[in-house]
C-alpha atoms as a PDB file:
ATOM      1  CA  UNK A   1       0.000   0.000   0.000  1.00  0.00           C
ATOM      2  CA  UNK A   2       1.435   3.288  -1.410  1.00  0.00           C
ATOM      3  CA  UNK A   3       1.781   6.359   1.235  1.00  0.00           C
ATOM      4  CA  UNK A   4      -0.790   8.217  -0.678  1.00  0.00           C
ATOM      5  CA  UNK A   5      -3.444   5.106  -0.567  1.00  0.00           C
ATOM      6  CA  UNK A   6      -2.921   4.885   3.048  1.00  0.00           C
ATOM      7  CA  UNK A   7      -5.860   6.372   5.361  1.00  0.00           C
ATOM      8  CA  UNK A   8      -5.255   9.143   7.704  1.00  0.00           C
ATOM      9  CA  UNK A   9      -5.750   8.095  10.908  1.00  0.00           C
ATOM     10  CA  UNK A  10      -6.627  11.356  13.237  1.00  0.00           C
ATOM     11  CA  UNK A  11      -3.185  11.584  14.745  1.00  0.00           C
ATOM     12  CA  UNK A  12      -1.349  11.943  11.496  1.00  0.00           C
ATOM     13  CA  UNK A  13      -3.803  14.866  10.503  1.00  0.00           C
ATOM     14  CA  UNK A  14      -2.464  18.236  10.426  1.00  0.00           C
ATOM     15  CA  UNK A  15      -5.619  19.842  11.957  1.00  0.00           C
ATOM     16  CA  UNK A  16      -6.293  19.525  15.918  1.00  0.00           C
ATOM     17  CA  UNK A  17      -7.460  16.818  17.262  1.00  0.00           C
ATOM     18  CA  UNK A  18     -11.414  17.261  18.487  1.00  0.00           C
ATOM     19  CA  UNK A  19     -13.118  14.660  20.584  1.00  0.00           C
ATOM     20  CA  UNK A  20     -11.979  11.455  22.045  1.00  0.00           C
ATOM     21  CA  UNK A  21      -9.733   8.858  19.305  1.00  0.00           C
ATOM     22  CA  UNK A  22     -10.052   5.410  19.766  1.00  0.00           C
ATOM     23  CA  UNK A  23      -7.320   2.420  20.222  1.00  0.00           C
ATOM     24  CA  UNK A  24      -8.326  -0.883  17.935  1.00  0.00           C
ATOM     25  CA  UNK A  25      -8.606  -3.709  20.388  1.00  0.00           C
ATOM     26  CA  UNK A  26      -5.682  -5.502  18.257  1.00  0.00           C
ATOM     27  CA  UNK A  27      -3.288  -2.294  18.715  1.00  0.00           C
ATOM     28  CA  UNK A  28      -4.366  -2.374  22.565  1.00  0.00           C
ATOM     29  CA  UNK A  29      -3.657  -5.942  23.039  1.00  0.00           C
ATOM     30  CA  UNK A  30      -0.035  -5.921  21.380  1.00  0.00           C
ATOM     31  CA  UNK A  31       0.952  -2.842  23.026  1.00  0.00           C
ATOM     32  CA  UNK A  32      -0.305  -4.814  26.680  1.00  0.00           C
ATOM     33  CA  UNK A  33       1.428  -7.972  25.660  1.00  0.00           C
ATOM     34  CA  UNK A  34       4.617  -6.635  24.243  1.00  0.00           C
ATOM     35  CA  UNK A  35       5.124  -4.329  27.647  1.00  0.00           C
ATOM     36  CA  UNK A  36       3.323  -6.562  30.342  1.00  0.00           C
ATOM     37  CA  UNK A  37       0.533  -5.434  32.677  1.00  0.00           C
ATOM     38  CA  UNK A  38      -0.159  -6.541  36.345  1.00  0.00           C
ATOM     39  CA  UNK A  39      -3.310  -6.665  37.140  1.00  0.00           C
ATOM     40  CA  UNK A  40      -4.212  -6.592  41.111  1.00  0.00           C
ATOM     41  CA  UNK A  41      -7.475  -7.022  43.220  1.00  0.00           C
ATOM     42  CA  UNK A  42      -8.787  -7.778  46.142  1.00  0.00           C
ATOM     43  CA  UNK A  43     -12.436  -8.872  46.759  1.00  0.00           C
ATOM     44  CA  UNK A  44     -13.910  -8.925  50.832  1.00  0.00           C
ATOM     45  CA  UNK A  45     -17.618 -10.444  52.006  1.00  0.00           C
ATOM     46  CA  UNK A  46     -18.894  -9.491  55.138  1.00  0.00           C
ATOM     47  CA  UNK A  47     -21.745  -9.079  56.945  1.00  0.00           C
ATOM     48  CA  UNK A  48     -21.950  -6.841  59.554  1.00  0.00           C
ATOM     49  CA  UNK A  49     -18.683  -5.089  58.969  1.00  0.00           C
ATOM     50  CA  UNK A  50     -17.315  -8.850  59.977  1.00  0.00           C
ATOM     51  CA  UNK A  51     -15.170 -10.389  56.863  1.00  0.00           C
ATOM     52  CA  UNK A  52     -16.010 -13.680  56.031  1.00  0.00           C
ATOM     53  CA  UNK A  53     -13.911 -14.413  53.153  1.00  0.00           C
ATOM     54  CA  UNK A  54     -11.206 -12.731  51.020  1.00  0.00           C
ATOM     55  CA  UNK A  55      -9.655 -13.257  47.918  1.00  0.00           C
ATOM     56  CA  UNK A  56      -6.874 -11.651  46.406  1.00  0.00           C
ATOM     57  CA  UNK A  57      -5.835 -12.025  42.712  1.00  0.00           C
ATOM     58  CA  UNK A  58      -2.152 -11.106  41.598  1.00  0.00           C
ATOM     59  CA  UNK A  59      -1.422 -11.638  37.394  1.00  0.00           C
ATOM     60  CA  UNK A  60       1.191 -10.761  35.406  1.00  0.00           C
ATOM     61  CA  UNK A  61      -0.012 -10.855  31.560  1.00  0.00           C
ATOM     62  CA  UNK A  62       2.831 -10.967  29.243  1.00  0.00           C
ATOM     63  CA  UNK A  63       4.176 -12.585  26.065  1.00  0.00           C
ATOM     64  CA  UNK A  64       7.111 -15.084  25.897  1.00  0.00           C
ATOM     65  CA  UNK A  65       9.640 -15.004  23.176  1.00  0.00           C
ATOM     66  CA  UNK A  66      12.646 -16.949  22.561  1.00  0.00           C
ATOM     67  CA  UNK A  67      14.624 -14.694  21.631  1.00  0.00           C
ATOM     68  CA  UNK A  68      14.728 -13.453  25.389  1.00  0.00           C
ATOM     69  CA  UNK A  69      16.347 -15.658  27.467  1.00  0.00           C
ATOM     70  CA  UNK A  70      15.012 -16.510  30.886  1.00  0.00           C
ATOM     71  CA  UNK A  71      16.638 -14.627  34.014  1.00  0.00           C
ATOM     72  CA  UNK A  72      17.521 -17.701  36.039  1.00  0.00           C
ATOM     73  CA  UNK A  73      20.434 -19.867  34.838  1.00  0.00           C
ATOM     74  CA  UNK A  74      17.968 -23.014  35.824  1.00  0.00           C
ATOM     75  CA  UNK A  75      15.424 -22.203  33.096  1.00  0.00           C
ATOM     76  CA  UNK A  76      12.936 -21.037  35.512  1.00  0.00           C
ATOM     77  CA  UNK A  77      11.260 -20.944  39.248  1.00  0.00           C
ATOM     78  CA  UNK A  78       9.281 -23.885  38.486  1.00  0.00           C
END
């Protein structure tokens, strides 16, 4: 696809920008996967300002690549 074929996208325009511009899913998802994202929570049932029961969830989303070798001169924690 030629540079003139190509579609301008609103942050290649030369006017200002006006409104919100979207992210395509697919762009979203390499950019999270490339760099890594934690993602932390913590979820707490009580009744009567008593906790019953907590969980906590703790995950590291990332991608793996070959290339990259791993940190620990086993291969790994597991």
């Amino acid at each position: 696809m030629a540079a003139a074929e190509r579609a301008v996208v609103p942050w290649d325009s030369p006017e200002p920008l006006i409104g919100p511009i979207g992210v395509p899913l697919v762009d979203l998802l390499d950019r999270v996967l490339a760099t890594g994202v934690v993602v932390s929570g913590d979820l707490v049932i009580a009744i009567a300002d008593v906790p019953l029961v907590r969980v906590s969830l703790h995950a590291l989303l990332s991608s793996v690549s070959a290339r990259v070798p791993a940190p620990w001169a086993d291969g790994g924690p597991l």
